[in-house]
C-alpha atoms as a PDB file:
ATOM      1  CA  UNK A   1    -152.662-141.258 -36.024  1.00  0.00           C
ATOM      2  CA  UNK A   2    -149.387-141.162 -37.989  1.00  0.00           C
ATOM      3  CA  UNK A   3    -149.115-145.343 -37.772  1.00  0.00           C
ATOM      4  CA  UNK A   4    -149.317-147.568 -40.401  1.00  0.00           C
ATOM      5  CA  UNK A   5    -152.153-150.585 -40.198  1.00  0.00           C
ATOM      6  CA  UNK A   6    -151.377-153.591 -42.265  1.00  0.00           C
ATOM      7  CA  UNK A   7    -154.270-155.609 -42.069  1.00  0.00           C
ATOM      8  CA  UNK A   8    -153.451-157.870 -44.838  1.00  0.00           C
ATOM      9  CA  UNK A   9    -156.612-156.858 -47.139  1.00  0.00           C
ATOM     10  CA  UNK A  10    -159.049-156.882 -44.333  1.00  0.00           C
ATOM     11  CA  UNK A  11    -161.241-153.802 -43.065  1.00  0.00           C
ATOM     12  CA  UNK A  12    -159.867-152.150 -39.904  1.00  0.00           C
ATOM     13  CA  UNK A  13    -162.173-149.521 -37.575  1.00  0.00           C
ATOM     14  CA  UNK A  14    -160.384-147.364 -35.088  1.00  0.00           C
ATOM     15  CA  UNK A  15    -161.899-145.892 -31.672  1.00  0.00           C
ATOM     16  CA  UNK A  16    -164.985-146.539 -30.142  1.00  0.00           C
ATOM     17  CA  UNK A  17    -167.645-147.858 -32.579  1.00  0.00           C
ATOM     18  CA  UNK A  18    -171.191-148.278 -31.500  1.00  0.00           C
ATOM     19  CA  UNK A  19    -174.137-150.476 -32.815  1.00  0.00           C
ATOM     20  CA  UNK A  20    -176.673-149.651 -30.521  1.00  0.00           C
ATOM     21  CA  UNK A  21    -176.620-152.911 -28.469  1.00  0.00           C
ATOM     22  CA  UNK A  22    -176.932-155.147 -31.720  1.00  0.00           C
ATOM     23  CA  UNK A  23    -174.408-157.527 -33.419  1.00  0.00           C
ATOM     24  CA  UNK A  24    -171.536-155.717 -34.972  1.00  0.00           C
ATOM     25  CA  UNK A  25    -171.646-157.280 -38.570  1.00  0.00           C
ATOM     26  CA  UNK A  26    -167.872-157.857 -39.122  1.00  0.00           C
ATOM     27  CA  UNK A  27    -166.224-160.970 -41.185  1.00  0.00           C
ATOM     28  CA  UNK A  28    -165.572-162.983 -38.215  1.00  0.00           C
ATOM     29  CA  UNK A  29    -169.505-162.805 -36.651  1.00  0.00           C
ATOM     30  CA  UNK A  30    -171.046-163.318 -40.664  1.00  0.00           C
ATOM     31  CA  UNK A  31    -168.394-166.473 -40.825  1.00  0.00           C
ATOM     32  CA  UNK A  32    -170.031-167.811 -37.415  1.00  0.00           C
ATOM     33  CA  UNK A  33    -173.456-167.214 -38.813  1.00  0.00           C
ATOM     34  CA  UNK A  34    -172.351-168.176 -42.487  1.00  0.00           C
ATOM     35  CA  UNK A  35    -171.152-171.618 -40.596  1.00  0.00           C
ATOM     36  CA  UNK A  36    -174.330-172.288 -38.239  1.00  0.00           C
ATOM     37  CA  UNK A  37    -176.516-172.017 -41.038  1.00  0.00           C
ATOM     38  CA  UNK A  38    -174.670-174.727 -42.855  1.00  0.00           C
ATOM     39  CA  UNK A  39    -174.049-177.189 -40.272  1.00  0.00           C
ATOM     40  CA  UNK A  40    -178.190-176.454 -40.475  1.00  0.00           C
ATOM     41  CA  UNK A  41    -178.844-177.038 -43.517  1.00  0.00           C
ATOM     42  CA  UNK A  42    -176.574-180.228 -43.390  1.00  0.00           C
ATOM     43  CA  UNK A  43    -178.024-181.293 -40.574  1.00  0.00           C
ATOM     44  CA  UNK A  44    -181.494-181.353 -42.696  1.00  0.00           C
ATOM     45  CA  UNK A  45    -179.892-182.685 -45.595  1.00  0.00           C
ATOM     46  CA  UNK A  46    -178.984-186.178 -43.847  1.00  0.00           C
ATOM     47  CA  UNK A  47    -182.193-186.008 -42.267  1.00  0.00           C
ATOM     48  CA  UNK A  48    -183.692-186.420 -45.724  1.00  0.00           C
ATOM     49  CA  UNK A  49    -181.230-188.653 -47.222  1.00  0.00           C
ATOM     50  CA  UNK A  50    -181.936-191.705 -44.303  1.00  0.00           C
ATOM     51  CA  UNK A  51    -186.064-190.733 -44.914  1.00  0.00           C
ATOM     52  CA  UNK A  52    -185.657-191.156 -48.537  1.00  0.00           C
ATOM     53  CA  UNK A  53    -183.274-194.850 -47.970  1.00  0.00           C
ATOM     54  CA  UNK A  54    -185.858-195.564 -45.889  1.00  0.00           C
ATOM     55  CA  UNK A  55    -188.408-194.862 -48.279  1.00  0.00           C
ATOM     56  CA  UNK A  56    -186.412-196.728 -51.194  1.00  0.00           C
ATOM     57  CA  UNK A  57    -186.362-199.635 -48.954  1.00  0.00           C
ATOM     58  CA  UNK A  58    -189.816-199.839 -48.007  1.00  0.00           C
ATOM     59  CA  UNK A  59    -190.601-199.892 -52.054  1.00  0.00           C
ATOM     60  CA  UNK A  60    -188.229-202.606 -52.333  1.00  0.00           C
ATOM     61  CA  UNK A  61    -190.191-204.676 -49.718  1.00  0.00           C
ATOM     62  CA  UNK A  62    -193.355-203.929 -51.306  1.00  0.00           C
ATOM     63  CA  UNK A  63    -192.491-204.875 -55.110  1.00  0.00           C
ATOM     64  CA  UNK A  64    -190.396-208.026 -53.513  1.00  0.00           C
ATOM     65  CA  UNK A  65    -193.161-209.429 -51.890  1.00  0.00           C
ATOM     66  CA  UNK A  66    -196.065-208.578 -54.467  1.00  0.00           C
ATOM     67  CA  UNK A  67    -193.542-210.458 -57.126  1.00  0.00           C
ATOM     68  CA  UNK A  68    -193.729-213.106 -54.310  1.00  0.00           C
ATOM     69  CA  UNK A  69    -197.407-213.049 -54.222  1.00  0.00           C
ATOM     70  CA  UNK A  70    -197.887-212.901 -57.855  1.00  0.00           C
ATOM     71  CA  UNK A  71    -195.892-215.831 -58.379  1.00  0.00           C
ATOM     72  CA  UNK A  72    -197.475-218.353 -55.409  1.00  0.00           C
ATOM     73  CA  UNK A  73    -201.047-217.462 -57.109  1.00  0.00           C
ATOM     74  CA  UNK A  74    -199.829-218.151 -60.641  1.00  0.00           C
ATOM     75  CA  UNK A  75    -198.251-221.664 -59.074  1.00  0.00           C
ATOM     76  CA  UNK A  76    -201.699-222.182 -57.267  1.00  0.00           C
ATOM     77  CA  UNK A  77    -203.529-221.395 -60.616  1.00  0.00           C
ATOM     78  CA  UNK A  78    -201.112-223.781 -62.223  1.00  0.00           C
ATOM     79  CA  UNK A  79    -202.133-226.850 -60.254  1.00  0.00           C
ATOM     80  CA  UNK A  80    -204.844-228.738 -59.399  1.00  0.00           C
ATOM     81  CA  UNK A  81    -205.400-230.961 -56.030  1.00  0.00           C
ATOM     82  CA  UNK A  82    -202.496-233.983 -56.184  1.00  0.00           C
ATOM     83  CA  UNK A  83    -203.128-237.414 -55.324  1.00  0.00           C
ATOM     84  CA  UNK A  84    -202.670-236.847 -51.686  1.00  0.00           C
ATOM     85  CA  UNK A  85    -205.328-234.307 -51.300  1.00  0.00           C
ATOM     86  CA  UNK A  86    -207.762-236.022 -52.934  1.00  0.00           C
ATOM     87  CA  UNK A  87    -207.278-239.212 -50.957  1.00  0.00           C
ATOM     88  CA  UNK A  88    -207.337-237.315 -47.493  1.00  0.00           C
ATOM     89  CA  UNK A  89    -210.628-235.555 -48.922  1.00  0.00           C
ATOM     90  CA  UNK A  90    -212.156-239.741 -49.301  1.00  0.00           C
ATOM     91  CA  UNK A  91    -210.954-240.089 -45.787  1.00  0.00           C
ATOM     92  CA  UNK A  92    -212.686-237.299 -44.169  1.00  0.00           C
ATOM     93  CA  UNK A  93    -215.301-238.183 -46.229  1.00  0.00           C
ATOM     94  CA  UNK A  94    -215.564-241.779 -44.938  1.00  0.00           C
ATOM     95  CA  UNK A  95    -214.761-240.769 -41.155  1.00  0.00           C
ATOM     96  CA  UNK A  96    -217.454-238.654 -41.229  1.00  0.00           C
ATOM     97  CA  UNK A  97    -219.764-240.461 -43.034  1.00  0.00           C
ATOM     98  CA  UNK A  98    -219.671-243.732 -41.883  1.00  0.00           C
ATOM     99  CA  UNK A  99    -220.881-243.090 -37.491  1.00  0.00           C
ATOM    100  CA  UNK A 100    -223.254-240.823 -39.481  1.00  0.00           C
ATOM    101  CA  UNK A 101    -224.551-243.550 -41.664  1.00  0.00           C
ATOM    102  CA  UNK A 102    -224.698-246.025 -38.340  1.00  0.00           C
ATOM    103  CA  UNK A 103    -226.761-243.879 -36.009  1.00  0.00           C
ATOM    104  CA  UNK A 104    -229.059-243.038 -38.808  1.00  0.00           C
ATOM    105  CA  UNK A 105    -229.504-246.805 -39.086  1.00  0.00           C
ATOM    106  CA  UNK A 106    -229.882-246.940 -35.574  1.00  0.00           C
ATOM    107  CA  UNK A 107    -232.259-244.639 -35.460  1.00  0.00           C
ATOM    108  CA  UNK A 108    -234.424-246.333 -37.929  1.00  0.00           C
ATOM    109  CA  UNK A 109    -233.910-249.592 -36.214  1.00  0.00           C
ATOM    110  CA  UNK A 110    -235.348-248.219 -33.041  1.00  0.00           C
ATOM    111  CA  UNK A 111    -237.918-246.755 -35.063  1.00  0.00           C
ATOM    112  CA  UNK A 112    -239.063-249.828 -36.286  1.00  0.00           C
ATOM    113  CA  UNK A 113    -239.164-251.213 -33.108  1.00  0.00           C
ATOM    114  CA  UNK A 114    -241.501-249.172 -31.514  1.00  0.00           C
END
């Protein structure tokens, strides 16, 4: 055992070591772990920044089209029924009324008659 090791700052085990059938904890396993864990927890990380986008962009939706909303029922407030509306309304009025207005005259002419 009269050689010299040079392991450039690193630990260094000679002969036969034994952990009992478990993981020996040297740098090179805790840098696999160290790595797995963070490719993990990266992993999860981008998970929550596309939920939270998401999120932001469902909020955005929501306050777009209440502004939306808010603004057709202030412009329906706003107005009353134009020109057109209310002459349609006098049609509808006078299509309906007028066959109702002749069969209740013909109804009270065959009244009269019998």
């Amino acid at each position: 055992m009269d050689r010299e090791i040079r392991t450039g700052g690193g630990a260094y085990v000679d002969g036969n070591a034994s952990t009992g059938g478990g993981d020996f904890a040297g740098r090179d396993f805790a840098r696999g772990k160290l790595e797995q864990t963070v490719v993990i927890a990266r992993d999860a990380l981008d998970d929550a920044k596309t939920d939270i986008s998401l999120i932001k962009d469902d909020i955005r939706k929501i306050n777009f089209s209440m502004f939306s909303l808010e603004t057709k029922i202030e412009a329906l407030k706003n107005t009353g029924p134009s020109w057109f509306q209310f002459i349609m309304i006098i049609v509808i009025i006078l299509i309906v009324g007028i066959p109702f207005y002749l069969a209740l005259g013909y109804v009270f002419l065959v009244a009269l008659k019998v």
